[in-house]
PDB file of N, CA and C in Angstrom:
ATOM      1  N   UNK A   1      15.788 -49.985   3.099  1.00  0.00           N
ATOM      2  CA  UNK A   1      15.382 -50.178   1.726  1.00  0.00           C
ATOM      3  C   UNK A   1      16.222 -49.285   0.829  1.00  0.00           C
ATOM      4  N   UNK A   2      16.991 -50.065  -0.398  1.00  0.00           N
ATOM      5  CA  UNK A   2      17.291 -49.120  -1.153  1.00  0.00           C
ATOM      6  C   UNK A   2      16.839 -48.231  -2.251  1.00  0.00           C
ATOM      7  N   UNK A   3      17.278 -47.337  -2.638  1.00  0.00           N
ATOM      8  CA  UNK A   3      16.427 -46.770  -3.543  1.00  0.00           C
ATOM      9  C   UNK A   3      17.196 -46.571  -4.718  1.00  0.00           C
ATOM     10  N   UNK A   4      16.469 -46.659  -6.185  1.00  0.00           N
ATOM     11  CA  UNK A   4      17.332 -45.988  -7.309  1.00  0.00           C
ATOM     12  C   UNK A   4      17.942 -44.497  -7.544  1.00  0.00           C
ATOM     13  N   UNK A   5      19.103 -44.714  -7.740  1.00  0.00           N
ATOM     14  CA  UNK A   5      19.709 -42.863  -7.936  1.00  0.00           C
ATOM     15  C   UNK A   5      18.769 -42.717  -9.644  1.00  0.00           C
ATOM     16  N   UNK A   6      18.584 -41.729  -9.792  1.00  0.00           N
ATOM     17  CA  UNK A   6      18.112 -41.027 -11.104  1.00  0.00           C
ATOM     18  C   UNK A   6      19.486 -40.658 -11.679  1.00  0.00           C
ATOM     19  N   UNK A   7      19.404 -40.687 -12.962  1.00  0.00           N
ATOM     20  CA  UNK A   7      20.691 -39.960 -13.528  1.00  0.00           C
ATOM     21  C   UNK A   7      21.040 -38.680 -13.312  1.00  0.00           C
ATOM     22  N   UNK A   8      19.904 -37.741 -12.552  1.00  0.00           N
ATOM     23  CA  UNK A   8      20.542 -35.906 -13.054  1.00  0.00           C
ATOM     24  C   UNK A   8      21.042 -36.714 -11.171  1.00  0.00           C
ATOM     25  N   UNK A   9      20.114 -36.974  -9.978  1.00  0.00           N
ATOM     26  CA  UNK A   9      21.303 -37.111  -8.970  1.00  0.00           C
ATOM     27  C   UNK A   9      22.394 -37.783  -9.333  1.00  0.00           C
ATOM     28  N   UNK A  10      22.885 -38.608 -10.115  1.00  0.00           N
ATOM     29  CA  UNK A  10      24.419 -39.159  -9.805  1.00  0.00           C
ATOM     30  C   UNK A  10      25.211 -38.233 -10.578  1.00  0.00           C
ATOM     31  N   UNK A  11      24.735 -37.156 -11.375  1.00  0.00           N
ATOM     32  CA  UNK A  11      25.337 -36.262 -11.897  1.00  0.00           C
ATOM     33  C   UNK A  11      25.636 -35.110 -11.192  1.00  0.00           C
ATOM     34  N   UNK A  12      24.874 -34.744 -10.023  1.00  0.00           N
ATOM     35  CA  UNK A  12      24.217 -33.835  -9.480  1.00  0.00           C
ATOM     36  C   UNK A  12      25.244 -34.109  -8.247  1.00  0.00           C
ATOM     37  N   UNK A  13      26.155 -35.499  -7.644  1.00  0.00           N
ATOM     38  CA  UNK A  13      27.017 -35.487  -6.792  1.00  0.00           C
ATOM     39  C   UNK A  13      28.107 -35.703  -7.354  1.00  0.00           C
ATOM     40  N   UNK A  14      28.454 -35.896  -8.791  1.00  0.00           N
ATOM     41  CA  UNK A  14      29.801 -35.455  -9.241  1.00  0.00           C
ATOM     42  C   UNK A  14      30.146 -33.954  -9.320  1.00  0.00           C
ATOM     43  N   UNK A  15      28.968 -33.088  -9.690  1.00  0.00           N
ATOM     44  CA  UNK A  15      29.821 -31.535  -9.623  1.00  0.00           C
ATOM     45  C   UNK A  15      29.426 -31.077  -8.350  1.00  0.00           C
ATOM     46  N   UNK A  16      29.105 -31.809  -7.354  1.00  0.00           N
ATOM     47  CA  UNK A  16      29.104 -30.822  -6.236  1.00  0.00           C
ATOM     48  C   UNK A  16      30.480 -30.687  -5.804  1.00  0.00           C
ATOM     49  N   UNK A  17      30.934 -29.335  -4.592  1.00  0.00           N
ATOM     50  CA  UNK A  17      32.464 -29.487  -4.652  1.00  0.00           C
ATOM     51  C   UNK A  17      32.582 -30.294  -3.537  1.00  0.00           C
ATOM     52  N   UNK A  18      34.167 -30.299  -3.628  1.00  0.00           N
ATOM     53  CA  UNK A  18      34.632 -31.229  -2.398  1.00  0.00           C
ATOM     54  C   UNK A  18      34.670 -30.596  -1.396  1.00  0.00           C
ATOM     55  N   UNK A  19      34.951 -31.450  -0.245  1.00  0.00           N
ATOM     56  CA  UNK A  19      34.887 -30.628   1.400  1.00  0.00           C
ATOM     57  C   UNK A  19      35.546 -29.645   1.301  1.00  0.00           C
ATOM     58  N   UNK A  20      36.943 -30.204   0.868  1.00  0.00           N
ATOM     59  CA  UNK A  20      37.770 -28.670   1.025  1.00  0.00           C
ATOM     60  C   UNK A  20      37.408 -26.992   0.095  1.00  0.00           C
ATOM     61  N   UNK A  21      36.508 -27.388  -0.450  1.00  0.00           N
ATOM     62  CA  UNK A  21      36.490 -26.361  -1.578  1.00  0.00           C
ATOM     63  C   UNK A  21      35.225 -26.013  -1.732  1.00  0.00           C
ATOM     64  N   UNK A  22      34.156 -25.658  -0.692  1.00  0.00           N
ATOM     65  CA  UNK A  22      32.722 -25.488  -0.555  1.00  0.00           C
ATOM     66  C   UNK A  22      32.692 -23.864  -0.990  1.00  0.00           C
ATOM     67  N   UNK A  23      31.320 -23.959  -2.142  1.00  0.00           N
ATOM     68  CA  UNK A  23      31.484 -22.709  -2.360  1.00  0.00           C
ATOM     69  C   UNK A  23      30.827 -21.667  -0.918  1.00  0.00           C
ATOM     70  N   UNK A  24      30.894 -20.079  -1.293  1.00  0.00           N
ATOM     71  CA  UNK A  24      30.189 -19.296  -0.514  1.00  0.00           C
ATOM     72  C   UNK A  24      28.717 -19.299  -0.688  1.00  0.00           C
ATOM     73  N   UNK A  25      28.136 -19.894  -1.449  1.00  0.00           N
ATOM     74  CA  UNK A  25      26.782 -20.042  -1.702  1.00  0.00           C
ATOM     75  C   UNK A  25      26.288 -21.044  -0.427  1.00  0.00           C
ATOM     76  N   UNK A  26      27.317 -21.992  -0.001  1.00  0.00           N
ATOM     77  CA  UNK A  26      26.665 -23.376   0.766  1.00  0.00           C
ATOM     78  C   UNK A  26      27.187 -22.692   1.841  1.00  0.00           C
ATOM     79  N   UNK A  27      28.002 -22.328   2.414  1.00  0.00           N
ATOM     80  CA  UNK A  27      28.298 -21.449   4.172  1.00  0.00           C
ATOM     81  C   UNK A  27      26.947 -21.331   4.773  1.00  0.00           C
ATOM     82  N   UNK A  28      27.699 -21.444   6.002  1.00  0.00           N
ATOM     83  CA  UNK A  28      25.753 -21.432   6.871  1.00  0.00           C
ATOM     84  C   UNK A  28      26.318 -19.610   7.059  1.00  0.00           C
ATOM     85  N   UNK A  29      24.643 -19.234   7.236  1.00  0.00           N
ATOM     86  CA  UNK A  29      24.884 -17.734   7.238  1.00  0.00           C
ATOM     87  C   UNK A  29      24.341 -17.611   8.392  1.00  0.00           C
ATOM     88  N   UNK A  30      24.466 -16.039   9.223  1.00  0.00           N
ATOM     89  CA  UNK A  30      23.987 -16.193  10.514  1.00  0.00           C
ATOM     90  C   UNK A  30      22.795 -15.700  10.134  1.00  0.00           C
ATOM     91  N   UNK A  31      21.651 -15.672  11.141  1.00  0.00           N
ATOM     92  CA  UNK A  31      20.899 -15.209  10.756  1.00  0.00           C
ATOM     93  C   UNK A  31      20.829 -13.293  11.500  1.00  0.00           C
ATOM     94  N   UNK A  32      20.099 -12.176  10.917  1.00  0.00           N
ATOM     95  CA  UNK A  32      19.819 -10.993  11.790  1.00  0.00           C
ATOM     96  C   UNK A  32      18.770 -10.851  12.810  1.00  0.00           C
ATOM     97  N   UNK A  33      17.733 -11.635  12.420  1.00  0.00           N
ATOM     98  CA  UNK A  33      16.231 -11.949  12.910  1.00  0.00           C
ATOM     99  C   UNK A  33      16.238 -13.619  14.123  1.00  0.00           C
ATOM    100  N   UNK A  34      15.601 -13.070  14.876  1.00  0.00           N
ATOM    101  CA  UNK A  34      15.142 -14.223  15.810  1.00  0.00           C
ATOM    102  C   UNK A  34      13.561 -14.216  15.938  1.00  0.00           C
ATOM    103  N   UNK A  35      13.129 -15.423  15.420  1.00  0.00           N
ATOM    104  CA  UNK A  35      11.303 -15.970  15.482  1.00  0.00           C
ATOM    105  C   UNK A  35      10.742 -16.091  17.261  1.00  0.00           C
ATOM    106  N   UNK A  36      10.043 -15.535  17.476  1.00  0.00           N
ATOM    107  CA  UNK A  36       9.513 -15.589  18.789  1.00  0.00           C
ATOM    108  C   UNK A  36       8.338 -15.810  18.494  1.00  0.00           C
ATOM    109  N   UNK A  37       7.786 -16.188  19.994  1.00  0.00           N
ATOM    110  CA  UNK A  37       6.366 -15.791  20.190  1.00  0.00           C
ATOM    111  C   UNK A  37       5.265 -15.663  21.442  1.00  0.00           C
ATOM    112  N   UNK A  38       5.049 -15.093  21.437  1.00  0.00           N
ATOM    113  CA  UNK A  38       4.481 -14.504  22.715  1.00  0.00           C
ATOM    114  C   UNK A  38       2.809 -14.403  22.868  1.00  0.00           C
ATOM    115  N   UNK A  39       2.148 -14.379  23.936  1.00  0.00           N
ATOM    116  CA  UNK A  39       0.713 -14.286  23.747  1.00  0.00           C
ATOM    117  C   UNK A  39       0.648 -12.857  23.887  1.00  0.00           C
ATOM    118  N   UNK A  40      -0.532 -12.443  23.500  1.00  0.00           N
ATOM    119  CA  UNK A  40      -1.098 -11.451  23.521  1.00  0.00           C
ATOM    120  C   UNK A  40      -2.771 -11.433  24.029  1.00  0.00           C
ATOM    121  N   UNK A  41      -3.305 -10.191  24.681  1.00  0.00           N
ATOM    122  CA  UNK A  41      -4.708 -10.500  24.719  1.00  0.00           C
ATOM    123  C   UNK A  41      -5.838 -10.374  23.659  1.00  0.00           C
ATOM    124  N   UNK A  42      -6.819 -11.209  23.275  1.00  0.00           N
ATOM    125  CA  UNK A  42      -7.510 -11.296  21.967  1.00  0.00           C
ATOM    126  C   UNK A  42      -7.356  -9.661  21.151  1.00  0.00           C
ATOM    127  N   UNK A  43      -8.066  -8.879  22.042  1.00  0.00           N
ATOM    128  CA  UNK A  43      -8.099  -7.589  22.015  1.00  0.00           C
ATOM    129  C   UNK A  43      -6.970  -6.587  20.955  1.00  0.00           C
ATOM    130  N   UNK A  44      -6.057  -6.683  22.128  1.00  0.00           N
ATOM    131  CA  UNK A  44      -4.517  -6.056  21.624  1.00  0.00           C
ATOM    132  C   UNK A  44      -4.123  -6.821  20.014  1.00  0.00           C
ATOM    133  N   UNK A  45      -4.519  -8.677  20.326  1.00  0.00           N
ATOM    134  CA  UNK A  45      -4.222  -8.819  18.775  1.00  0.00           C
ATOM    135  C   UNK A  45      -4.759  -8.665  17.627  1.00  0.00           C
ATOM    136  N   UNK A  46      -6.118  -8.100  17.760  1.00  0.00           N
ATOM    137  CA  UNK A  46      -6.963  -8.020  17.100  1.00  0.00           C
ATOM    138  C   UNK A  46      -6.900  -6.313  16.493  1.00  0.00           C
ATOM    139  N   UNK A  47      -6.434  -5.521  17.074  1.00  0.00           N
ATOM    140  CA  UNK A  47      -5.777  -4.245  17.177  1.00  0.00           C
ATOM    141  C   UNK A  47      -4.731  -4.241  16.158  1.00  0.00           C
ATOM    142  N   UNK A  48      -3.644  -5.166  16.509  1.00  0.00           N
ATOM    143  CA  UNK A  48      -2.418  -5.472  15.562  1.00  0.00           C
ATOM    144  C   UNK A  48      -2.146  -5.626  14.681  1.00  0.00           C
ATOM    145  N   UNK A  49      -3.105  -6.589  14.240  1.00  0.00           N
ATOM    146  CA  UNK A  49      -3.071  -7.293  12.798  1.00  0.00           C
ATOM    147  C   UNK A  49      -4.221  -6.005  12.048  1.00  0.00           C
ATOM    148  N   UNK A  50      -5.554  -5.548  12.712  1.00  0.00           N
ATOM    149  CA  UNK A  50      -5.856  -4.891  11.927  1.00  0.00           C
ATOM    150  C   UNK A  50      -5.052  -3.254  11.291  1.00  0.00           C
ATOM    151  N   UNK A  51      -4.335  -2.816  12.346  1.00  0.00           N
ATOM    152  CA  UNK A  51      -3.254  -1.910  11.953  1.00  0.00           C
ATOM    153  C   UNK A  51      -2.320  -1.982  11.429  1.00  0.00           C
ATOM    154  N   UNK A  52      -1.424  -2.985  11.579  1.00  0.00           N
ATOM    155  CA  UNK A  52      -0.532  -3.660  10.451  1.00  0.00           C
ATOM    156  C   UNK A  52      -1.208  -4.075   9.073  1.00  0.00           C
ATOM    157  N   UNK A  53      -2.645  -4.800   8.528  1.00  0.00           N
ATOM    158  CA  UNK A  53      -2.549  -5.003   7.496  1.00  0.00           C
ATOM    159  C   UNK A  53      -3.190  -3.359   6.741  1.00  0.00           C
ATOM    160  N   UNK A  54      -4.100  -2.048   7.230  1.00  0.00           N
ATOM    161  CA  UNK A  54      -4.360  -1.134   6.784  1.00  0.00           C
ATOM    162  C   UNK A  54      -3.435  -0.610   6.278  1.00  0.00           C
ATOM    163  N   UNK A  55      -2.155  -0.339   7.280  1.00  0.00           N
ATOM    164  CA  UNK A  55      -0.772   0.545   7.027  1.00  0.00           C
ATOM    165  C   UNK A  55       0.284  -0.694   6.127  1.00  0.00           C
ATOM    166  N   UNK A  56      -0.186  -1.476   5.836  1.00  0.00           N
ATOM    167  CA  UNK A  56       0.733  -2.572   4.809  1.00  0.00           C
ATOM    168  C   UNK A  56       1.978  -2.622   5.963  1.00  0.00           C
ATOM    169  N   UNK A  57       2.060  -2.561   6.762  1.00  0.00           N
ATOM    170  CA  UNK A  57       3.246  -3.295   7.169  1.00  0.00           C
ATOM    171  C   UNK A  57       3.219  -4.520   8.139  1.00  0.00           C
ATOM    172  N   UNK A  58       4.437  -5.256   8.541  1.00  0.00           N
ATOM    173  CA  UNK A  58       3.912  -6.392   8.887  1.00  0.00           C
ATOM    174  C   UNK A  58       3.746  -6.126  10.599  1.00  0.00           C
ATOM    175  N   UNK A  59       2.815  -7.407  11.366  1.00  0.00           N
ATOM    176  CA  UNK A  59       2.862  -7.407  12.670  1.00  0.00           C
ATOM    177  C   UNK A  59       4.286  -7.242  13.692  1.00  0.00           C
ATOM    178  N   UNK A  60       5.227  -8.080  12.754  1.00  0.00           N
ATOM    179  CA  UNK A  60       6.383  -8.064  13.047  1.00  0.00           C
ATOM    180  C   UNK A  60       7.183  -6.910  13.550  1.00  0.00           C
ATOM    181  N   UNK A  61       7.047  -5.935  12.382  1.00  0.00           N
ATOM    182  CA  UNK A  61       7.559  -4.806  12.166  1.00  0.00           C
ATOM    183  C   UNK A  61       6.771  -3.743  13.275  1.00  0.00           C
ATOM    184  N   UNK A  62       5.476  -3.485  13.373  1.00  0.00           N
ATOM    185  CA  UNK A  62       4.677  -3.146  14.712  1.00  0.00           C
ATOM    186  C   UNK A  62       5.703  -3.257  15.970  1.00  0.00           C
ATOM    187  N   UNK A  63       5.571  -4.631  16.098  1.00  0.00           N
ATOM    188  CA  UNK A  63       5.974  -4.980  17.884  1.00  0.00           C
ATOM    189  C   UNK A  63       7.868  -4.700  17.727  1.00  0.00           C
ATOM    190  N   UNK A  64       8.275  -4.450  16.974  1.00  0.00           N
ATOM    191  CA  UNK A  64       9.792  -4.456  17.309  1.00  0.00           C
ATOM    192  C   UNK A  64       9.511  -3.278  17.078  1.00  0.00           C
ATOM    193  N   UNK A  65       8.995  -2.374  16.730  1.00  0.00           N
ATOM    194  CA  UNK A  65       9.215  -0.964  16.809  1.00  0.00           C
ATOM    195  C   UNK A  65       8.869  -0.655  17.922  1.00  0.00           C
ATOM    196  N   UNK A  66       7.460  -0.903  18.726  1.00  0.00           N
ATOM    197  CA  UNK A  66       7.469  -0.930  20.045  1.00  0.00           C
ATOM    198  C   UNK A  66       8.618  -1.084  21.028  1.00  0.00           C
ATOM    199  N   UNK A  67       9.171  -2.297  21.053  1.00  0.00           N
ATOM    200  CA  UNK A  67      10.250  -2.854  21.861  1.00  0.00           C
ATOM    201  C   UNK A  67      11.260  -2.018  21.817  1.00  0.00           C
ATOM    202  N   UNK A  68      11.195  -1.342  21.016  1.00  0.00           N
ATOM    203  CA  UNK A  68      12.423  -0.615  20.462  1.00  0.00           C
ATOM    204  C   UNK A  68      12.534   0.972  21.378  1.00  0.00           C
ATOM    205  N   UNK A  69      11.449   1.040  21.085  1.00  0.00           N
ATOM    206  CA  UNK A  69      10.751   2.684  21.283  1.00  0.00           C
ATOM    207  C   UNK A  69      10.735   2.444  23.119  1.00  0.00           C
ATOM    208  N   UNK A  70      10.142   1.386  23.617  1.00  0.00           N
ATOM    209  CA  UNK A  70       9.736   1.149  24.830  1.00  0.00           C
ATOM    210  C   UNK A  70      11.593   0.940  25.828  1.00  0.00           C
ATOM    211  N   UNK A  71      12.368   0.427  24.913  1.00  0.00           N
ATOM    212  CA  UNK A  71      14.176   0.449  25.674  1.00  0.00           C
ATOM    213  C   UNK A  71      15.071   1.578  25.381  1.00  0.00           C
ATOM    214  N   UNK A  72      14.217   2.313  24.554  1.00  0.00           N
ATOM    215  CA  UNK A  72      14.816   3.516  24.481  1.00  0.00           C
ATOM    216  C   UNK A  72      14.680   4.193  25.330  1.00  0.00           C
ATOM    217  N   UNK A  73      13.526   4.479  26.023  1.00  0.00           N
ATOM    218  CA  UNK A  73      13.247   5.207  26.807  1.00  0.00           C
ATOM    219  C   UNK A  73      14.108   5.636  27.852  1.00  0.00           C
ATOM    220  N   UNK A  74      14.090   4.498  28.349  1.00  0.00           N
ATOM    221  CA  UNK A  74      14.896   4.311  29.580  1.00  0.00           C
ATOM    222  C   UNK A  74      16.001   2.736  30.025  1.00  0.00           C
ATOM    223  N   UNK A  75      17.134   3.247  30.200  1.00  0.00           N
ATOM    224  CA  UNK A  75      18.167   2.062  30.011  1.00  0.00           C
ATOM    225  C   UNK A  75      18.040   1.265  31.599  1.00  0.00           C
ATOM    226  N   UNK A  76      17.232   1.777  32.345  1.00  0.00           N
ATOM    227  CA  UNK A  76      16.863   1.659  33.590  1.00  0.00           C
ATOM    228  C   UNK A  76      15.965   0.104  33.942  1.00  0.00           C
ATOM    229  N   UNK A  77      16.248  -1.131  33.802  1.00  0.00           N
ATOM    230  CA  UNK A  77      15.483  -1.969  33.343  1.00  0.00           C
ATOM    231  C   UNK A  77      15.200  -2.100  34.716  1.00  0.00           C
ATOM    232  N   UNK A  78      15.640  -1.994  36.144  1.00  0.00           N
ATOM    233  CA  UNK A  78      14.177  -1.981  37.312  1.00  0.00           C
ATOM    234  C   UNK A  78      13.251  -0.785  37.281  1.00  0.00           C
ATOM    235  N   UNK A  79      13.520   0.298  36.508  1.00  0.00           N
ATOM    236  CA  UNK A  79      12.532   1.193  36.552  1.00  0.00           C
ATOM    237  C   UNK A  79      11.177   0.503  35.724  1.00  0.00           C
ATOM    238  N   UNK A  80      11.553  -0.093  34.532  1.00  0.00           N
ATOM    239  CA  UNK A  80      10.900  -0.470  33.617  1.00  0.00           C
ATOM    240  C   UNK A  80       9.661  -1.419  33.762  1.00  0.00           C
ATOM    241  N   UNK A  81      10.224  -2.341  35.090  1.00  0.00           N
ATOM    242  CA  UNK A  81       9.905  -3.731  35.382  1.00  0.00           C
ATOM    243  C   UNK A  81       8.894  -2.773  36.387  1.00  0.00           C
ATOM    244  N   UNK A  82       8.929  -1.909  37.467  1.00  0.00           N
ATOM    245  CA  UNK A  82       8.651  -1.383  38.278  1.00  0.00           C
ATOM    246  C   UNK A  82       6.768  -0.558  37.683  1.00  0.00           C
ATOM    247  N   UNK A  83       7.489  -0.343  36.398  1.00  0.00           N
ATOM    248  CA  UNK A  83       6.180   0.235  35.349  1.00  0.00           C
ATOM    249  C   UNK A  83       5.640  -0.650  35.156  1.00  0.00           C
ATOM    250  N   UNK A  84       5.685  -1.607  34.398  1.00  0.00           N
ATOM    251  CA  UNK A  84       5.020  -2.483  34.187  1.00  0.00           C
ATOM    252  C   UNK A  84       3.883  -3.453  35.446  1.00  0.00           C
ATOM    253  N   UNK A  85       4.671  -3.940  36.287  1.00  0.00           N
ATOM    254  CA  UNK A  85       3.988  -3.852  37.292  1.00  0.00           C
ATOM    255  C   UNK A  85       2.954  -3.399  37.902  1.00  0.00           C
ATOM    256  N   UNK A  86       3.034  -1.926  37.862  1.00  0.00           N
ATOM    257  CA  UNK A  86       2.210  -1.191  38.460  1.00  0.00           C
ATOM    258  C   UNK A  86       0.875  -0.824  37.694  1.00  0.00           C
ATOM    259  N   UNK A  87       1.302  -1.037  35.908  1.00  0.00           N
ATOM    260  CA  UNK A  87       0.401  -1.202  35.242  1.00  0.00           C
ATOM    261  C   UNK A  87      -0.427  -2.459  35.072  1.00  0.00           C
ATOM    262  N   UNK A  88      -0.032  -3.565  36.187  1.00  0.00           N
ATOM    263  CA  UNK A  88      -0.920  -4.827  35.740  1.00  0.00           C
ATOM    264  C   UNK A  88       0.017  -5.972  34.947  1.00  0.00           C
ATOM    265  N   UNK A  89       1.148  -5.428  34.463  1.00  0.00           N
ATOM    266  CA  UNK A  89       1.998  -6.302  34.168  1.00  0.00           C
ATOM    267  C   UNK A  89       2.480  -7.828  34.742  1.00  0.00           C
ATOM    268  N   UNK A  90       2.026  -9.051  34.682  1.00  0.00           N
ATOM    269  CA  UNK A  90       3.232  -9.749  35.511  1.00  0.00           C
ATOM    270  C   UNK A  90       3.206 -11.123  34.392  1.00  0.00           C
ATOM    271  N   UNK A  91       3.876 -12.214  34.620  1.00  0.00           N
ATOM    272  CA  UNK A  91       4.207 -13.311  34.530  1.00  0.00           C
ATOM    273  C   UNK A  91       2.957 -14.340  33.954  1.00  0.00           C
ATOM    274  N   UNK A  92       2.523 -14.234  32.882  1.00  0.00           N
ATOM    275  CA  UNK A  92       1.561 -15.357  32.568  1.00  0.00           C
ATOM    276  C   UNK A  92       1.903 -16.814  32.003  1.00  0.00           C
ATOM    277  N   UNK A  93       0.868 -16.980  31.711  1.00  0.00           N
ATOM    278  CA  UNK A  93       0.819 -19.115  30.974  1.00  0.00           C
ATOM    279  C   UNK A  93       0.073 -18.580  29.648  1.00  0.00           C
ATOM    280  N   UNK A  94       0.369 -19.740  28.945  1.00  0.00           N
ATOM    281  CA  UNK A  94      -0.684 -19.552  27.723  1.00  0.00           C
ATOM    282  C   UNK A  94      -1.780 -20.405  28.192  1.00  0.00           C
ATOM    283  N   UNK A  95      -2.894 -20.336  28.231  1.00  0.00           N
ATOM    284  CA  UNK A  95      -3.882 -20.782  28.220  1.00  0.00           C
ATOM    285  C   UNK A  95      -4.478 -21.631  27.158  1.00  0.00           C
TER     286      UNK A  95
END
């Protein structure tokens, strides 16, 4: 089905630029951040969010400081795995 162009679009693809000449505004940018997500137990998240929203910062900002703090420690990643483990750590599903 076709559709009618409006006048500001047929105006709106005369000043866009040409291939060769794309401004820096349209470049794909990389991004710094990667979206994850992971389960957590009710508990721990319920912990999270209420400490993140008291201290105004985000959940986000919480768990990468963790992650952060937790590979600092030690660059030793079978020691790490070895901890975890022993704390109850292993391999889940989301439920």
């Amino acid at each position: 089905m076709k559709t009618k162009k409006s006048a500001s679009s047929a105006t709106d693809e005369k000043a866009a630029p040409s291939e060769g000449m794309r401004s820096l505004a349209s470049a794909p940018r990389r991004s710094t951040v990667a979206k994850v997500s992971h389960t957590l137990s009710v508990a721990l998240a319920e912990r999270l969010e209420e400490f993140a929203f008291f201290q105004r910062v985000s959940e986000s900002a919480v768990i990468e400081h963790c992650l952060q703090q937790f590979f600092r420690e030690s660059t030793d990643d079978a020691e790490r795995g070895d901890i975890l483990r022993r704390e109850g750590a292993g391999r889940r599903r989301k439920t």
